[in-house]
PDB file of N, CA and C in Angstrom:
ATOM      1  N   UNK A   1    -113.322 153.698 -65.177  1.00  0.00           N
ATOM      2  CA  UNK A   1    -112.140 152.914 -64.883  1.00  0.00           C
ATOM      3  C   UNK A   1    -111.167 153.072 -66.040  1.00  0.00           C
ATOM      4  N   UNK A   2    -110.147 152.842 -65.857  1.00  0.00           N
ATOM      5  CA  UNK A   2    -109.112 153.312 -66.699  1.00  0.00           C
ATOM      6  C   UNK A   2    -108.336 154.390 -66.605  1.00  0.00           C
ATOM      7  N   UNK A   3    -109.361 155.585 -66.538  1.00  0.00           N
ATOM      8  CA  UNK A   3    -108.807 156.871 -66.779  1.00  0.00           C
ATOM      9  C   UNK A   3    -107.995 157.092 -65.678  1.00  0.00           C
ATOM     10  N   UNK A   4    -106.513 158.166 -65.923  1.00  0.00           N
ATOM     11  CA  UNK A   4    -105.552 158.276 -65.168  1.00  0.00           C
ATOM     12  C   UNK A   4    -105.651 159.375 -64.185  1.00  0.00           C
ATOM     13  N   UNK A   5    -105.240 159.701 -63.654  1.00  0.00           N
ATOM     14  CA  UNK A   5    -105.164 160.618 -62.032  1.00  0.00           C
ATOM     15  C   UNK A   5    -105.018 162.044 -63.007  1.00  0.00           C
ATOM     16  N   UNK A   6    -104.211 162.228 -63.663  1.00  0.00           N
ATOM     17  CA  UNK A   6    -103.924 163.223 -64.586  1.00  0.00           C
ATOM     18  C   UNK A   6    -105.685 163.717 -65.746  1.00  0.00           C
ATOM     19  N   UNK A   7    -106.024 162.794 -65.923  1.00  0.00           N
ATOM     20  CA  UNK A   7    -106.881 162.943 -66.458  1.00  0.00           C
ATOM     21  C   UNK A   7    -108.317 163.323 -65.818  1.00  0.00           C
ATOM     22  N   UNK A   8    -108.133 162.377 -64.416  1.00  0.00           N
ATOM     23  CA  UNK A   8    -108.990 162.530 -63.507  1.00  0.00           C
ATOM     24  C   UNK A   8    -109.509 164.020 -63.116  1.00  0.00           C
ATOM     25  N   UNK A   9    -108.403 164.667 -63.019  1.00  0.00           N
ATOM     26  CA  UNK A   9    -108.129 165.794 -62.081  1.00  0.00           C
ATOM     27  C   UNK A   9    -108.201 166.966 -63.035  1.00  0.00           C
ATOM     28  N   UNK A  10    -107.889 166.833 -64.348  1.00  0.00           N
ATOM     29  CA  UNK A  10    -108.085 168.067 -64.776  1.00  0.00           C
ATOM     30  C   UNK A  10    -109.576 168.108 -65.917  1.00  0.00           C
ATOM     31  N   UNK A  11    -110.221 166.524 -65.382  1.00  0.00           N
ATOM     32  CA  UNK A  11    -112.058 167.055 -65.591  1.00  0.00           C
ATOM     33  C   UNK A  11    -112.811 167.421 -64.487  1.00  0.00           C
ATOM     34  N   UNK A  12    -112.511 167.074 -63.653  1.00  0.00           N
ATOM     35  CA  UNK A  12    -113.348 167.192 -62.821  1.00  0.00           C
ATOM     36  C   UNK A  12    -112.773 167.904 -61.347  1.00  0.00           C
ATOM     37  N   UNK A  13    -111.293 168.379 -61.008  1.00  0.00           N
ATOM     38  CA  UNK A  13    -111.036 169.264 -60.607  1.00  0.00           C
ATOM     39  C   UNK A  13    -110.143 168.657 -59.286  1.00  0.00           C
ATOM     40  N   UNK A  14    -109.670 169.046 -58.390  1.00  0.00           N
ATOM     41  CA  UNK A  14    -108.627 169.070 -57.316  1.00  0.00           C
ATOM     42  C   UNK A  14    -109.157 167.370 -56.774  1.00  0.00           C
ATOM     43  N   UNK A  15    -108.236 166.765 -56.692  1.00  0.00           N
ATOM     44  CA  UNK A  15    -108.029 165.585 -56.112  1.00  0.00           C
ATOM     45  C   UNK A  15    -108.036 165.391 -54.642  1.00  0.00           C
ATOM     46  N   UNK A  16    -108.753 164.242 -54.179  1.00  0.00           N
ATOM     47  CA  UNK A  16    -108.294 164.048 -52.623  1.00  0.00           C
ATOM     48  C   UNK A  16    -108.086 162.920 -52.416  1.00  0.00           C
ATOM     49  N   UNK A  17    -106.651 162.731 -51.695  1.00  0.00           N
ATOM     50  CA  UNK A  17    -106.863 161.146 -51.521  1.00  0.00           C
ATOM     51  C   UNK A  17    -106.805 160.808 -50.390  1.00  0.00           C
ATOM     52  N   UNK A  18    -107.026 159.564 -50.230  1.00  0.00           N
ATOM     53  CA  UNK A  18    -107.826 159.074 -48.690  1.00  0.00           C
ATOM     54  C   UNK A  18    -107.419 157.719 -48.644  1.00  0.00           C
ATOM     55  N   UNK A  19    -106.423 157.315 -47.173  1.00  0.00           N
ATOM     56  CA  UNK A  19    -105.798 156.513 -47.451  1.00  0.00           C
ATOM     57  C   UNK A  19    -106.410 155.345 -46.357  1.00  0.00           C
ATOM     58  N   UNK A  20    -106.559 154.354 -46.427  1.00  0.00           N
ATOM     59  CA  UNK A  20    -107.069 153.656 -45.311  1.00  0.00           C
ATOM     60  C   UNK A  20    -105.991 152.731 -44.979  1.00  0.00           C
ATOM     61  N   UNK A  21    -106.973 151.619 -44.108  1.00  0.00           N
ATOM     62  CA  UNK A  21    -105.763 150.446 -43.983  1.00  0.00           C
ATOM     63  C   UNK A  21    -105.497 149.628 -45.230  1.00  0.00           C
ATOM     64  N   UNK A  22    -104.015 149.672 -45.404  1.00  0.00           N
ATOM     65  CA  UNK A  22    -103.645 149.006 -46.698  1.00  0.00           C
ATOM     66  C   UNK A  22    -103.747 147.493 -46.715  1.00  0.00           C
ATOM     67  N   UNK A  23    -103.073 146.809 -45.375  1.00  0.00           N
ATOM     68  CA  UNK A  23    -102.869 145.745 -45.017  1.00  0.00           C
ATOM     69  C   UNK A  23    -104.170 145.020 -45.038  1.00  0.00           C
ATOM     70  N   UNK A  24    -105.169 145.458 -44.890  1.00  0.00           N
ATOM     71  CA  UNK A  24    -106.817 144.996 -44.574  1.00  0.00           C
ATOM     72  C   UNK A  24    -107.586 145.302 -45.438  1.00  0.00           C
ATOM     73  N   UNK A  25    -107.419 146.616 -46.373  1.00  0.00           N
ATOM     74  CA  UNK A  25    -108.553 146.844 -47.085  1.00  0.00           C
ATOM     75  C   UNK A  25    -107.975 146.626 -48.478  1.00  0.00           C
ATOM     76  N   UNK A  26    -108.523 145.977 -49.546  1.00  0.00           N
ATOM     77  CA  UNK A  26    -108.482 146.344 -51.143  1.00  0.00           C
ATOM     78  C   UNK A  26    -108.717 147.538 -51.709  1.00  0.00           C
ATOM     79  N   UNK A  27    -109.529 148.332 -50.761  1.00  0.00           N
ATOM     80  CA  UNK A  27    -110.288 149.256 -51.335  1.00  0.00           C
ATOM     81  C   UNK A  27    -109.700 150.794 -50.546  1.00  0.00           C
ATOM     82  N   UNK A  28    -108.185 150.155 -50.004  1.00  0.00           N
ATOM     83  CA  UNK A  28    -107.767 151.538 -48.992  1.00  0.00           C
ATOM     84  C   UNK A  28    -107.603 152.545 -49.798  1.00  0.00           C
ATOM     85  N   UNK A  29    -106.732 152.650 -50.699  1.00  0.00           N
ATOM     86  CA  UNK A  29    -106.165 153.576 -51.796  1.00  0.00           C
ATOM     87  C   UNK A  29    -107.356 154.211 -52.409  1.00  0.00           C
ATOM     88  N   UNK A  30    -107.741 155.299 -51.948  1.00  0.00           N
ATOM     89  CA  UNK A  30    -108.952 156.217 -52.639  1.00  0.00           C
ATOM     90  C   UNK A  30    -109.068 157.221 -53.027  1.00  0.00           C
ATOM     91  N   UNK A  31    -109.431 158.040 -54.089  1.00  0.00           N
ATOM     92  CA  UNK A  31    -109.433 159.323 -54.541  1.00  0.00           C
ATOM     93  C   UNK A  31    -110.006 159.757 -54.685  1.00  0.00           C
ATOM     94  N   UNK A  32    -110.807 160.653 -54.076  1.00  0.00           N
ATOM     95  CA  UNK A  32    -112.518 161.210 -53.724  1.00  0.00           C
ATOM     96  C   UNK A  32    -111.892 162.750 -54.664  1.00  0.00           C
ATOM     97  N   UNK A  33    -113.707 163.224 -55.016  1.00  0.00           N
ATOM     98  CA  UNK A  33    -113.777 164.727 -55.327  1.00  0.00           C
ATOM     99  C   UNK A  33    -114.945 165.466 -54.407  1.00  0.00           C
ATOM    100  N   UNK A  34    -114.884 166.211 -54.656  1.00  0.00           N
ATOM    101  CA  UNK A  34    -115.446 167.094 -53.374  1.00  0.00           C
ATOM    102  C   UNK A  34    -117.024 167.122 -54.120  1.00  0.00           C
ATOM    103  N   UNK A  35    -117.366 167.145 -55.835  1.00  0.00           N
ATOM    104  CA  UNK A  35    -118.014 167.715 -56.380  1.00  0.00           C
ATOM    105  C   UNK A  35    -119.060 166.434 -56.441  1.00  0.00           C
ATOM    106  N   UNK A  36    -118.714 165.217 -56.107  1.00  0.00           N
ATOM    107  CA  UNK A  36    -118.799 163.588 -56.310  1.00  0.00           C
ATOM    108  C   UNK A  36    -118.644 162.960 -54.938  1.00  0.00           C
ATOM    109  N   UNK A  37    -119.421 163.612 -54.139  1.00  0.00           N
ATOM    110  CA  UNK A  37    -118.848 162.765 -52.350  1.00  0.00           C
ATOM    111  C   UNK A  37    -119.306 161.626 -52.557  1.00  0.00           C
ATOM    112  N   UNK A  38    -119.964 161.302 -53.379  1.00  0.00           N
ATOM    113  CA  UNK A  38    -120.593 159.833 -53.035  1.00  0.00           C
ATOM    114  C   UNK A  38    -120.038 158.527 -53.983  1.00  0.00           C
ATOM    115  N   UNK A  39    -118.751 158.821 -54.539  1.00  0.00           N
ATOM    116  CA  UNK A  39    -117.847 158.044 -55.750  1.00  0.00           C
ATOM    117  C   UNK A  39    -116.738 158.429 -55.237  1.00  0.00           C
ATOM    118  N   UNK A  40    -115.863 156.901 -54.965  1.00  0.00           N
ATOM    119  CA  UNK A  40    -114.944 156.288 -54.948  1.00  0.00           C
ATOM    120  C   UNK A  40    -114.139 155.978 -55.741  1.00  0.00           C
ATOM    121  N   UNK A  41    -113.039 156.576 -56.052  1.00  0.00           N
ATOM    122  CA  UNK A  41    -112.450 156.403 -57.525  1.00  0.00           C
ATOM    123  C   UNK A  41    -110.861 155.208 -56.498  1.00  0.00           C
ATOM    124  N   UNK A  42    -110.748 153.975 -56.649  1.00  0.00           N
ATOM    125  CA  UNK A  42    -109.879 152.990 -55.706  1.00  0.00           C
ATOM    126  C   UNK A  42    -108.536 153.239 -57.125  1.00  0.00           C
ATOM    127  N   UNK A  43    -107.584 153.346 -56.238  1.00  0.00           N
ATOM    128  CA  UNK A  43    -106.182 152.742 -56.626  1.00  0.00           C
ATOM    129  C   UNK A  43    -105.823 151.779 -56.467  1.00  0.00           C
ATOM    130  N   UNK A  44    -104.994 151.240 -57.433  1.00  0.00           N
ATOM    131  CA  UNK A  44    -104.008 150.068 -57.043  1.00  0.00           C
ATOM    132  C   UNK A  44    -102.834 151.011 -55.821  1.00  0.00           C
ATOM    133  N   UNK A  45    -102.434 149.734 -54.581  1.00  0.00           N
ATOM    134  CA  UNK A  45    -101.117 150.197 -54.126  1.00  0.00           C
ATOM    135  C   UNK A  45    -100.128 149.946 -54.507  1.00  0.00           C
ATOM    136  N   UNK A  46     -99.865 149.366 -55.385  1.00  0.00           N
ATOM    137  CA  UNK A  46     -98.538 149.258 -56.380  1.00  0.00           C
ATOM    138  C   UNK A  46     -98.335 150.220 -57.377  1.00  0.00           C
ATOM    139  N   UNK A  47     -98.943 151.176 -57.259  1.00  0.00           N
ATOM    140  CA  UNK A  47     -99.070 152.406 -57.716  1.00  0.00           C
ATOM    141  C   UNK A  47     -98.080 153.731 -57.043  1.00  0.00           C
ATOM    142  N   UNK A  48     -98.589 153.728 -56.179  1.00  0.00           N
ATOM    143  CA  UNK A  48     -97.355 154.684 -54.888  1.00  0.00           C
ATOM    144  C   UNK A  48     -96.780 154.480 -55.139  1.00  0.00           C
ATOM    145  N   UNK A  49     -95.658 155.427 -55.115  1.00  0.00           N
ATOM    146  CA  UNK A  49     -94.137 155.330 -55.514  1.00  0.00           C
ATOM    147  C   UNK A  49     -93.604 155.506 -54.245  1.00  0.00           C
ATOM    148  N   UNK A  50     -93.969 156.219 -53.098  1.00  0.00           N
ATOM    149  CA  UNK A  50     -92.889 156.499 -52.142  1.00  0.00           C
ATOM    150  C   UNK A  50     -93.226 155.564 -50.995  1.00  0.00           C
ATOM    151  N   UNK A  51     -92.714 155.965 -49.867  1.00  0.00           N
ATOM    152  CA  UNK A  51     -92.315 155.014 -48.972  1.00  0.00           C
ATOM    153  C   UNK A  51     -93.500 154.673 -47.805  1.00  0.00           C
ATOM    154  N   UNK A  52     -94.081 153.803 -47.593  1.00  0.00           N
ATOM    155  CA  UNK A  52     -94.857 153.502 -46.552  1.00  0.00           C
ATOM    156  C   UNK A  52     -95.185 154.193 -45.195  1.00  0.00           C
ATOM    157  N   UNK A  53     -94.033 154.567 -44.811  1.00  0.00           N
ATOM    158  CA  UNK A  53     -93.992 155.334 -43.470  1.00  0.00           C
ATOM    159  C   UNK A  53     -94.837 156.431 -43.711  1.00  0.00           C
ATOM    160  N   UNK A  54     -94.169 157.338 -45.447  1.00  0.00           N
ATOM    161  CA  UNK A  54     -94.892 158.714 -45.449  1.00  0.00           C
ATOM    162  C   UNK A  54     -95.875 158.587 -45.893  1.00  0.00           C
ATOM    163  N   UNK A  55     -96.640 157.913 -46.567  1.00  0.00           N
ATOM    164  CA  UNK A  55     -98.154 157.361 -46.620  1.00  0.00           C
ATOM    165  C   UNK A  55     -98.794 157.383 -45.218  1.00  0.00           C
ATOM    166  N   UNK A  56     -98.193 156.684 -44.264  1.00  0.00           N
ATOM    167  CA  UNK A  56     -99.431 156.273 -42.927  1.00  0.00           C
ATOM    168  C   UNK A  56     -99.242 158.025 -41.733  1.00  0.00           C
ATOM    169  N   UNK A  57     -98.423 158.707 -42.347  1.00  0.00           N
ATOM    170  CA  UNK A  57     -98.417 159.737 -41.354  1.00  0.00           C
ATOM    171  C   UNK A  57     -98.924 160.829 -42.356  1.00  0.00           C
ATOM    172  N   UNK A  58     -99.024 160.704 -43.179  1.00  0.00           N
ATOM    173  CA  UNK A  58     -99.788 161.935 -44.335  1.00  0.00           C
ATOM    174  C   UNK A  58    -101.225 162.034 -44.750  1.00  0.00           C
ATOM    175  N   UNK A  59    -101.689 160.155 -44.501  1.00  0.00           N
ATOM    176  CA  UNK A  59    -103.150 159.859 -45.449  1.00  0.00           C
ATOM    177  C   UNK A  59    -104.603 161.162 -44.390  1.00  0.00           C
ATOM    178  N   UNK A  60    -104.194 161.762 -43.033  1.00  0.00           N
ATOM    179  CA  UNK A  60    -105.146 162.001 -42.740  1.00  0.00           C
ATOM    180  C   UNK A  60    -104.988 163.829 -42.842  1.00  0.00           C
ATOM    181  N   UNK A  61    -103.750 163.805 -43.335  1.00  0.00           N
ATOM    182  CA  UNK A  61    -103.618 165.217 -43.774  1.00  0.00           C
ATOM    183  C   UNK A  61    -104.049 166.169 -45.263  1.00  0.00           C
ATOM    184  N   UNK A  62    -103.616 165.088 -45.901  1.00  0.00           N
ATOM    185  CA  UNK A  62    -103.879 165.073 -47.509  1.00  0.00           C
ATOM    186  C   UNK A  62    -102.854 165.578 -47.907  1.00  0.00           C
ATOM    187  N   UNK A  63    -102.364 165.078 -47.682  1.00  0.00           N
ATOM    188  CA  UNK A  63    -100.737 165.764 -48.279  1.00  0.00           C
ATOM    189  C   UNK A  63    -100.231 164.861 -49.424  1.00  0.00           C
ATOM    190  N   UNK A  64    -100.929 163.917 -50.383  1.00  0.00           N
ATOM    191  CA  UNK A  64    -100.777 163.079 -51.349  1.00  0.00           C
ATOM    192  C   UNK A  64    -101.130 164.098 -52.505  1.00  0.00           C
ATOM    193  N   UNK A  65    -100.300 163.487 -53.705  1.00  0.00           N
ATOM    194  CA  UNK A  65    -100.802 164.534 -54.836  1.00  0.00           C
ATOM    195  C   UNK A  65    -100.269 163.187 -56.086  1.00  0.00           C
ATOM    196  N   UNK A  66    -100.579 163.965 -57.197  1.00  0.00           N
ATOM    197  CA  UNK A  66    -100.744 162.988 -58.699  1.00  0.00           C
ATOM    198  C   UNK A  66     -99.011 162.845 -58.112  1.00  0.00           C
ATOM    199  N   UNK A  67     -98.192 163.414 -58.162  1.00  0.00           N
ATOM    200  CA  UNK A  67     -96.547 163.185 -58.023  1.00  0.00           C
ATOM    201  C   UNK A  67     -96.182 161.917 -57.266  1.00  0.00           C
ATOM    202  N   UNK A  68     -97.182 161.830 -56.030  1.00  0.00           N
ATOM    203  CA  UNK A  68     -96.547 160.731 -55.459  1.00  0.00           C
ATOM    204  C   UNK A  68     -96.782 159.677 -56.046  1.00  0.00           C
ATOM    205  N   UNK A  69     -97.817 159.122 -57.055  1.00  0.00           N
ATOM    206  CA  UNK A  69     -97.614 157.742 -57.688  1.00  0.00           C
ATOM    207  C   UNK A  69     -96.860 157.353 -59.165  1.00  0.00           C
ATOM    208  N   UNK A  70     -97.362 156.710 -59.297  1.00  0.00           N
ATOM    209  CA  UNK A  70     -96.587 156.182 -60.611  1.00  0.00           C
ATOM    210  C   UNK A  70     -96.859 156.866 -61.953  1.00  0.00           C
ATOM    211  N   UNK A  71     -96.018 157.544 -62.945  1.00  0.00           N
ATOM    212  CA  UNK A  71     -96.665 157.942 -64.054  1.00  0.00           C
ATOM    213  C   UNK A  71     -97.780 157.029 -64.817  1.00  0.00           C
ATOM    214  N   UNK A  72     -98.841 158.127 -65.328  1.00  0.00           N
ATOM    215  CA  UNK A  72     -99.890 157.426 -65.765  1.00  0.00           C
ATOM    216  C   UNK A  72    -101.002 156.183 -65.306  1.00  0.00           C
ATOM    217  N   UNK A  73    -100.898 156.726 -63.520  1.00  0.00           N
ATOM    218  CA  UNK A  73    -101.666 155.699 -62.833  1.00  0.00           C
ATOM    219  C   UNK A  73    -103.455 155.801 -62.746  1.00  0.00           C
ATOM    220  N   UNK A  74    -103.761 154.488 -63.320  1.00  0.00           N
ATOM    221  CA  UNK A  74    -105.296 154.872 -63.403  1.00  0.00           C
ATOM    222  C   UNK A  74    -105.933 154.220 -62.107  1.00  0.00           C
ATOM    223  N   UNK A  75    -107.213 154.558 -62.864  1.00  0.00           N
ATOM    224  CA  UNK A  75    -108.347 153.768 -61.738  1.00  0.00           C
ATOM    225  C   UNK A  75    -108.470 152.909 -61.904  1.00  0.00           C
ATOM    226  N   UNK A  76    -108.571 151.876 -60.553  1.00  0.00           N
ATOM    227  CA  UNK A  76    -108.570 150.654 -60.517  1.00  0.00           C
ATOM    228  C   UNK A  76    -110.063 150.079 -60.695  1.00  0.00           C
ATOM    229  N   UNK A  77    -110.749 150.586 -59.588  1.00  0.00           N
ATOM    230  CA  UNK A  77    -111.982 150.416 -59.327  1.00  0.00           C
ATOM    231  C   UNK A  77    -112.846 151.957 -58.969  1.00  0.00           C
ATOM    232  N   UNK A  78    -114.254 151.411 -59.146  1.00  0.00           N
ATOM    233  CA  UNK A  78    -115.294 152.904 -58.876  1.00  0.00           C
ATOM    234  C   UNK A  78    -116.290 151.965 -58.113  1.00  0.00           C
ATOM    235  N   UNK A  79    -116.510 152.604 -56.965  1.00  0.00           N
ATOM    236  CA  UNK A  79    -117.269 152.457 -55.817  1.00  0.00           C
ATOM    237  C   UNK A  79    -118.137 154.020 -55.578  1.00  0.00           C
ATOM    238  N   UNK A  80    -119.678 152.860 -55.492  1.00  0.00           N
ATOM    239  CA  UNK A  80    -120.342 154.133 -55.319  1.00  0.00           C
ATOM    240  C   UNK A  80    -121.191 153.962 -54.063  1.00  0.00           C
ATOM    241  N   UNK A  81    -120.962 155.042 -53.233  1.00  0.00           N
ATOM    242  CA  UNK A  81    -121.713 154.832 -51.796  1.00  0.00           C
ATOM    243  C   UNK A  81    -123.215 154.850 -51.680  1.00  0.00           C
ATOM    244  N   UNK A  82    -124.194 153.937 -51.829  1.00  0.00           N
ATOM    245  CA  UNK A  82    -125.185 153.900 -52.011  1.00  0.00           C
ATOM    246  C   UNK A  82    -125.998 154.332 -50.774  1.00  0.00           C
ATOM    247  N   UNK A  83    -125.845 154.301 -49.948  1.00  0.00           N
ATOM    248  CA  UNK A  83    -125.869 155.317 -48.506  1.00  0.00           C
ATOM    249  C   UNK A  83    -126.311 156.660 -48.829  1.00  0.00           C
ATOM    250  N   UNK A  84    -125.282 157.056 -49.250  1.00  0.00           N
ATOM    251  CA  UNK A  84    -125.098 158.637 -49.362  1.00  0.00           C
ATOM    252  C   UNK A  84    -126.608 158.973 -50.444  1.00  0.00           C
ATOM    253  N   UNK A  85    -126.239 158.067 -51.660  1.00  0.00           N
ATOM    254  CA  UNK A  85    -126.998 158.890 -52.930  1.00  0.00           C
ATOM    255  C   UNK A  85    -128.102 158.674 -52.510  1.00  0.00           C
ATOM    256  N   UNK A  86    -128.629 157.438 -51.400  1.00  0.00           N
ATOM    257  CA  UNK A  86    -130.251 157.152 -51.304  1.00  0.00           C
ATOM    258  C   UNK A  86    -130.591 158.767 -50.563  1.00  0.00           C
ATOM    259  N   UNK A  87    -130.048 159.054 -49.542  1.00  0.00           N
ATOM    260  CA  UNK A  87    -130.097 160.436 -49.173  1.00  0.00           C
ATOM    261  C   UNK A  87    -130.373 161.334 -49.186  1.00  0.00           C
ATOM    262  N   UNK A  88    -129.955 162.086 -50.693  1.00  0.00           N
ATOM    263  CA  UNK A  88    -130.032 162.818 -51.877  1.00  0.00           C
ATOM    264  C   UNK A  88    -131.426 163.297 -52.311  1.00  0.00           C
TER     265      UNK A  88
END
């Protein structure tokens, strides 16, 4: 927690973010790695900088990148899918 999207991304490699329902979830704003499927890296939404509309027609494309939020935006929260890792 803490560490920023910028920082995020150039340890551990290409970003994905994954947008859920904002209105309903705390935990919509998410930034998964491909290398880590089973960790949840949560944003704040006061973080996004752009406009709502292009959030809800983009989140299932992935068309979000470090640009669209706020300089120096970190992690809010880390969620780990305990599902997945029992699995493993």
């Amino acid at each position: 927690m803490g560490t920023t999207l910028k920082e995020l991304e150039s340890k551990l490699g290409k970003l994905q973010f994954d947008i859920g329902w904002i209105e309903e979830d705390p935990n919509a704003m998410q930034v998964k790695i491909a290398t880590y499927p089973t960790i949840q890296f949560i944003l704040d939404i006061e973080d996004y900088k752009g406009d709502w509309e292009k959030i809800s027609l983009s989140r299932n494309k992935n068309e979000l990148s470090i640009a669209d939020f706020k300089e120096g935006t970190k992690i809010d929260r880390i969620l780990v899918d305990k599902r997945k890792v029992s699995q493993r």
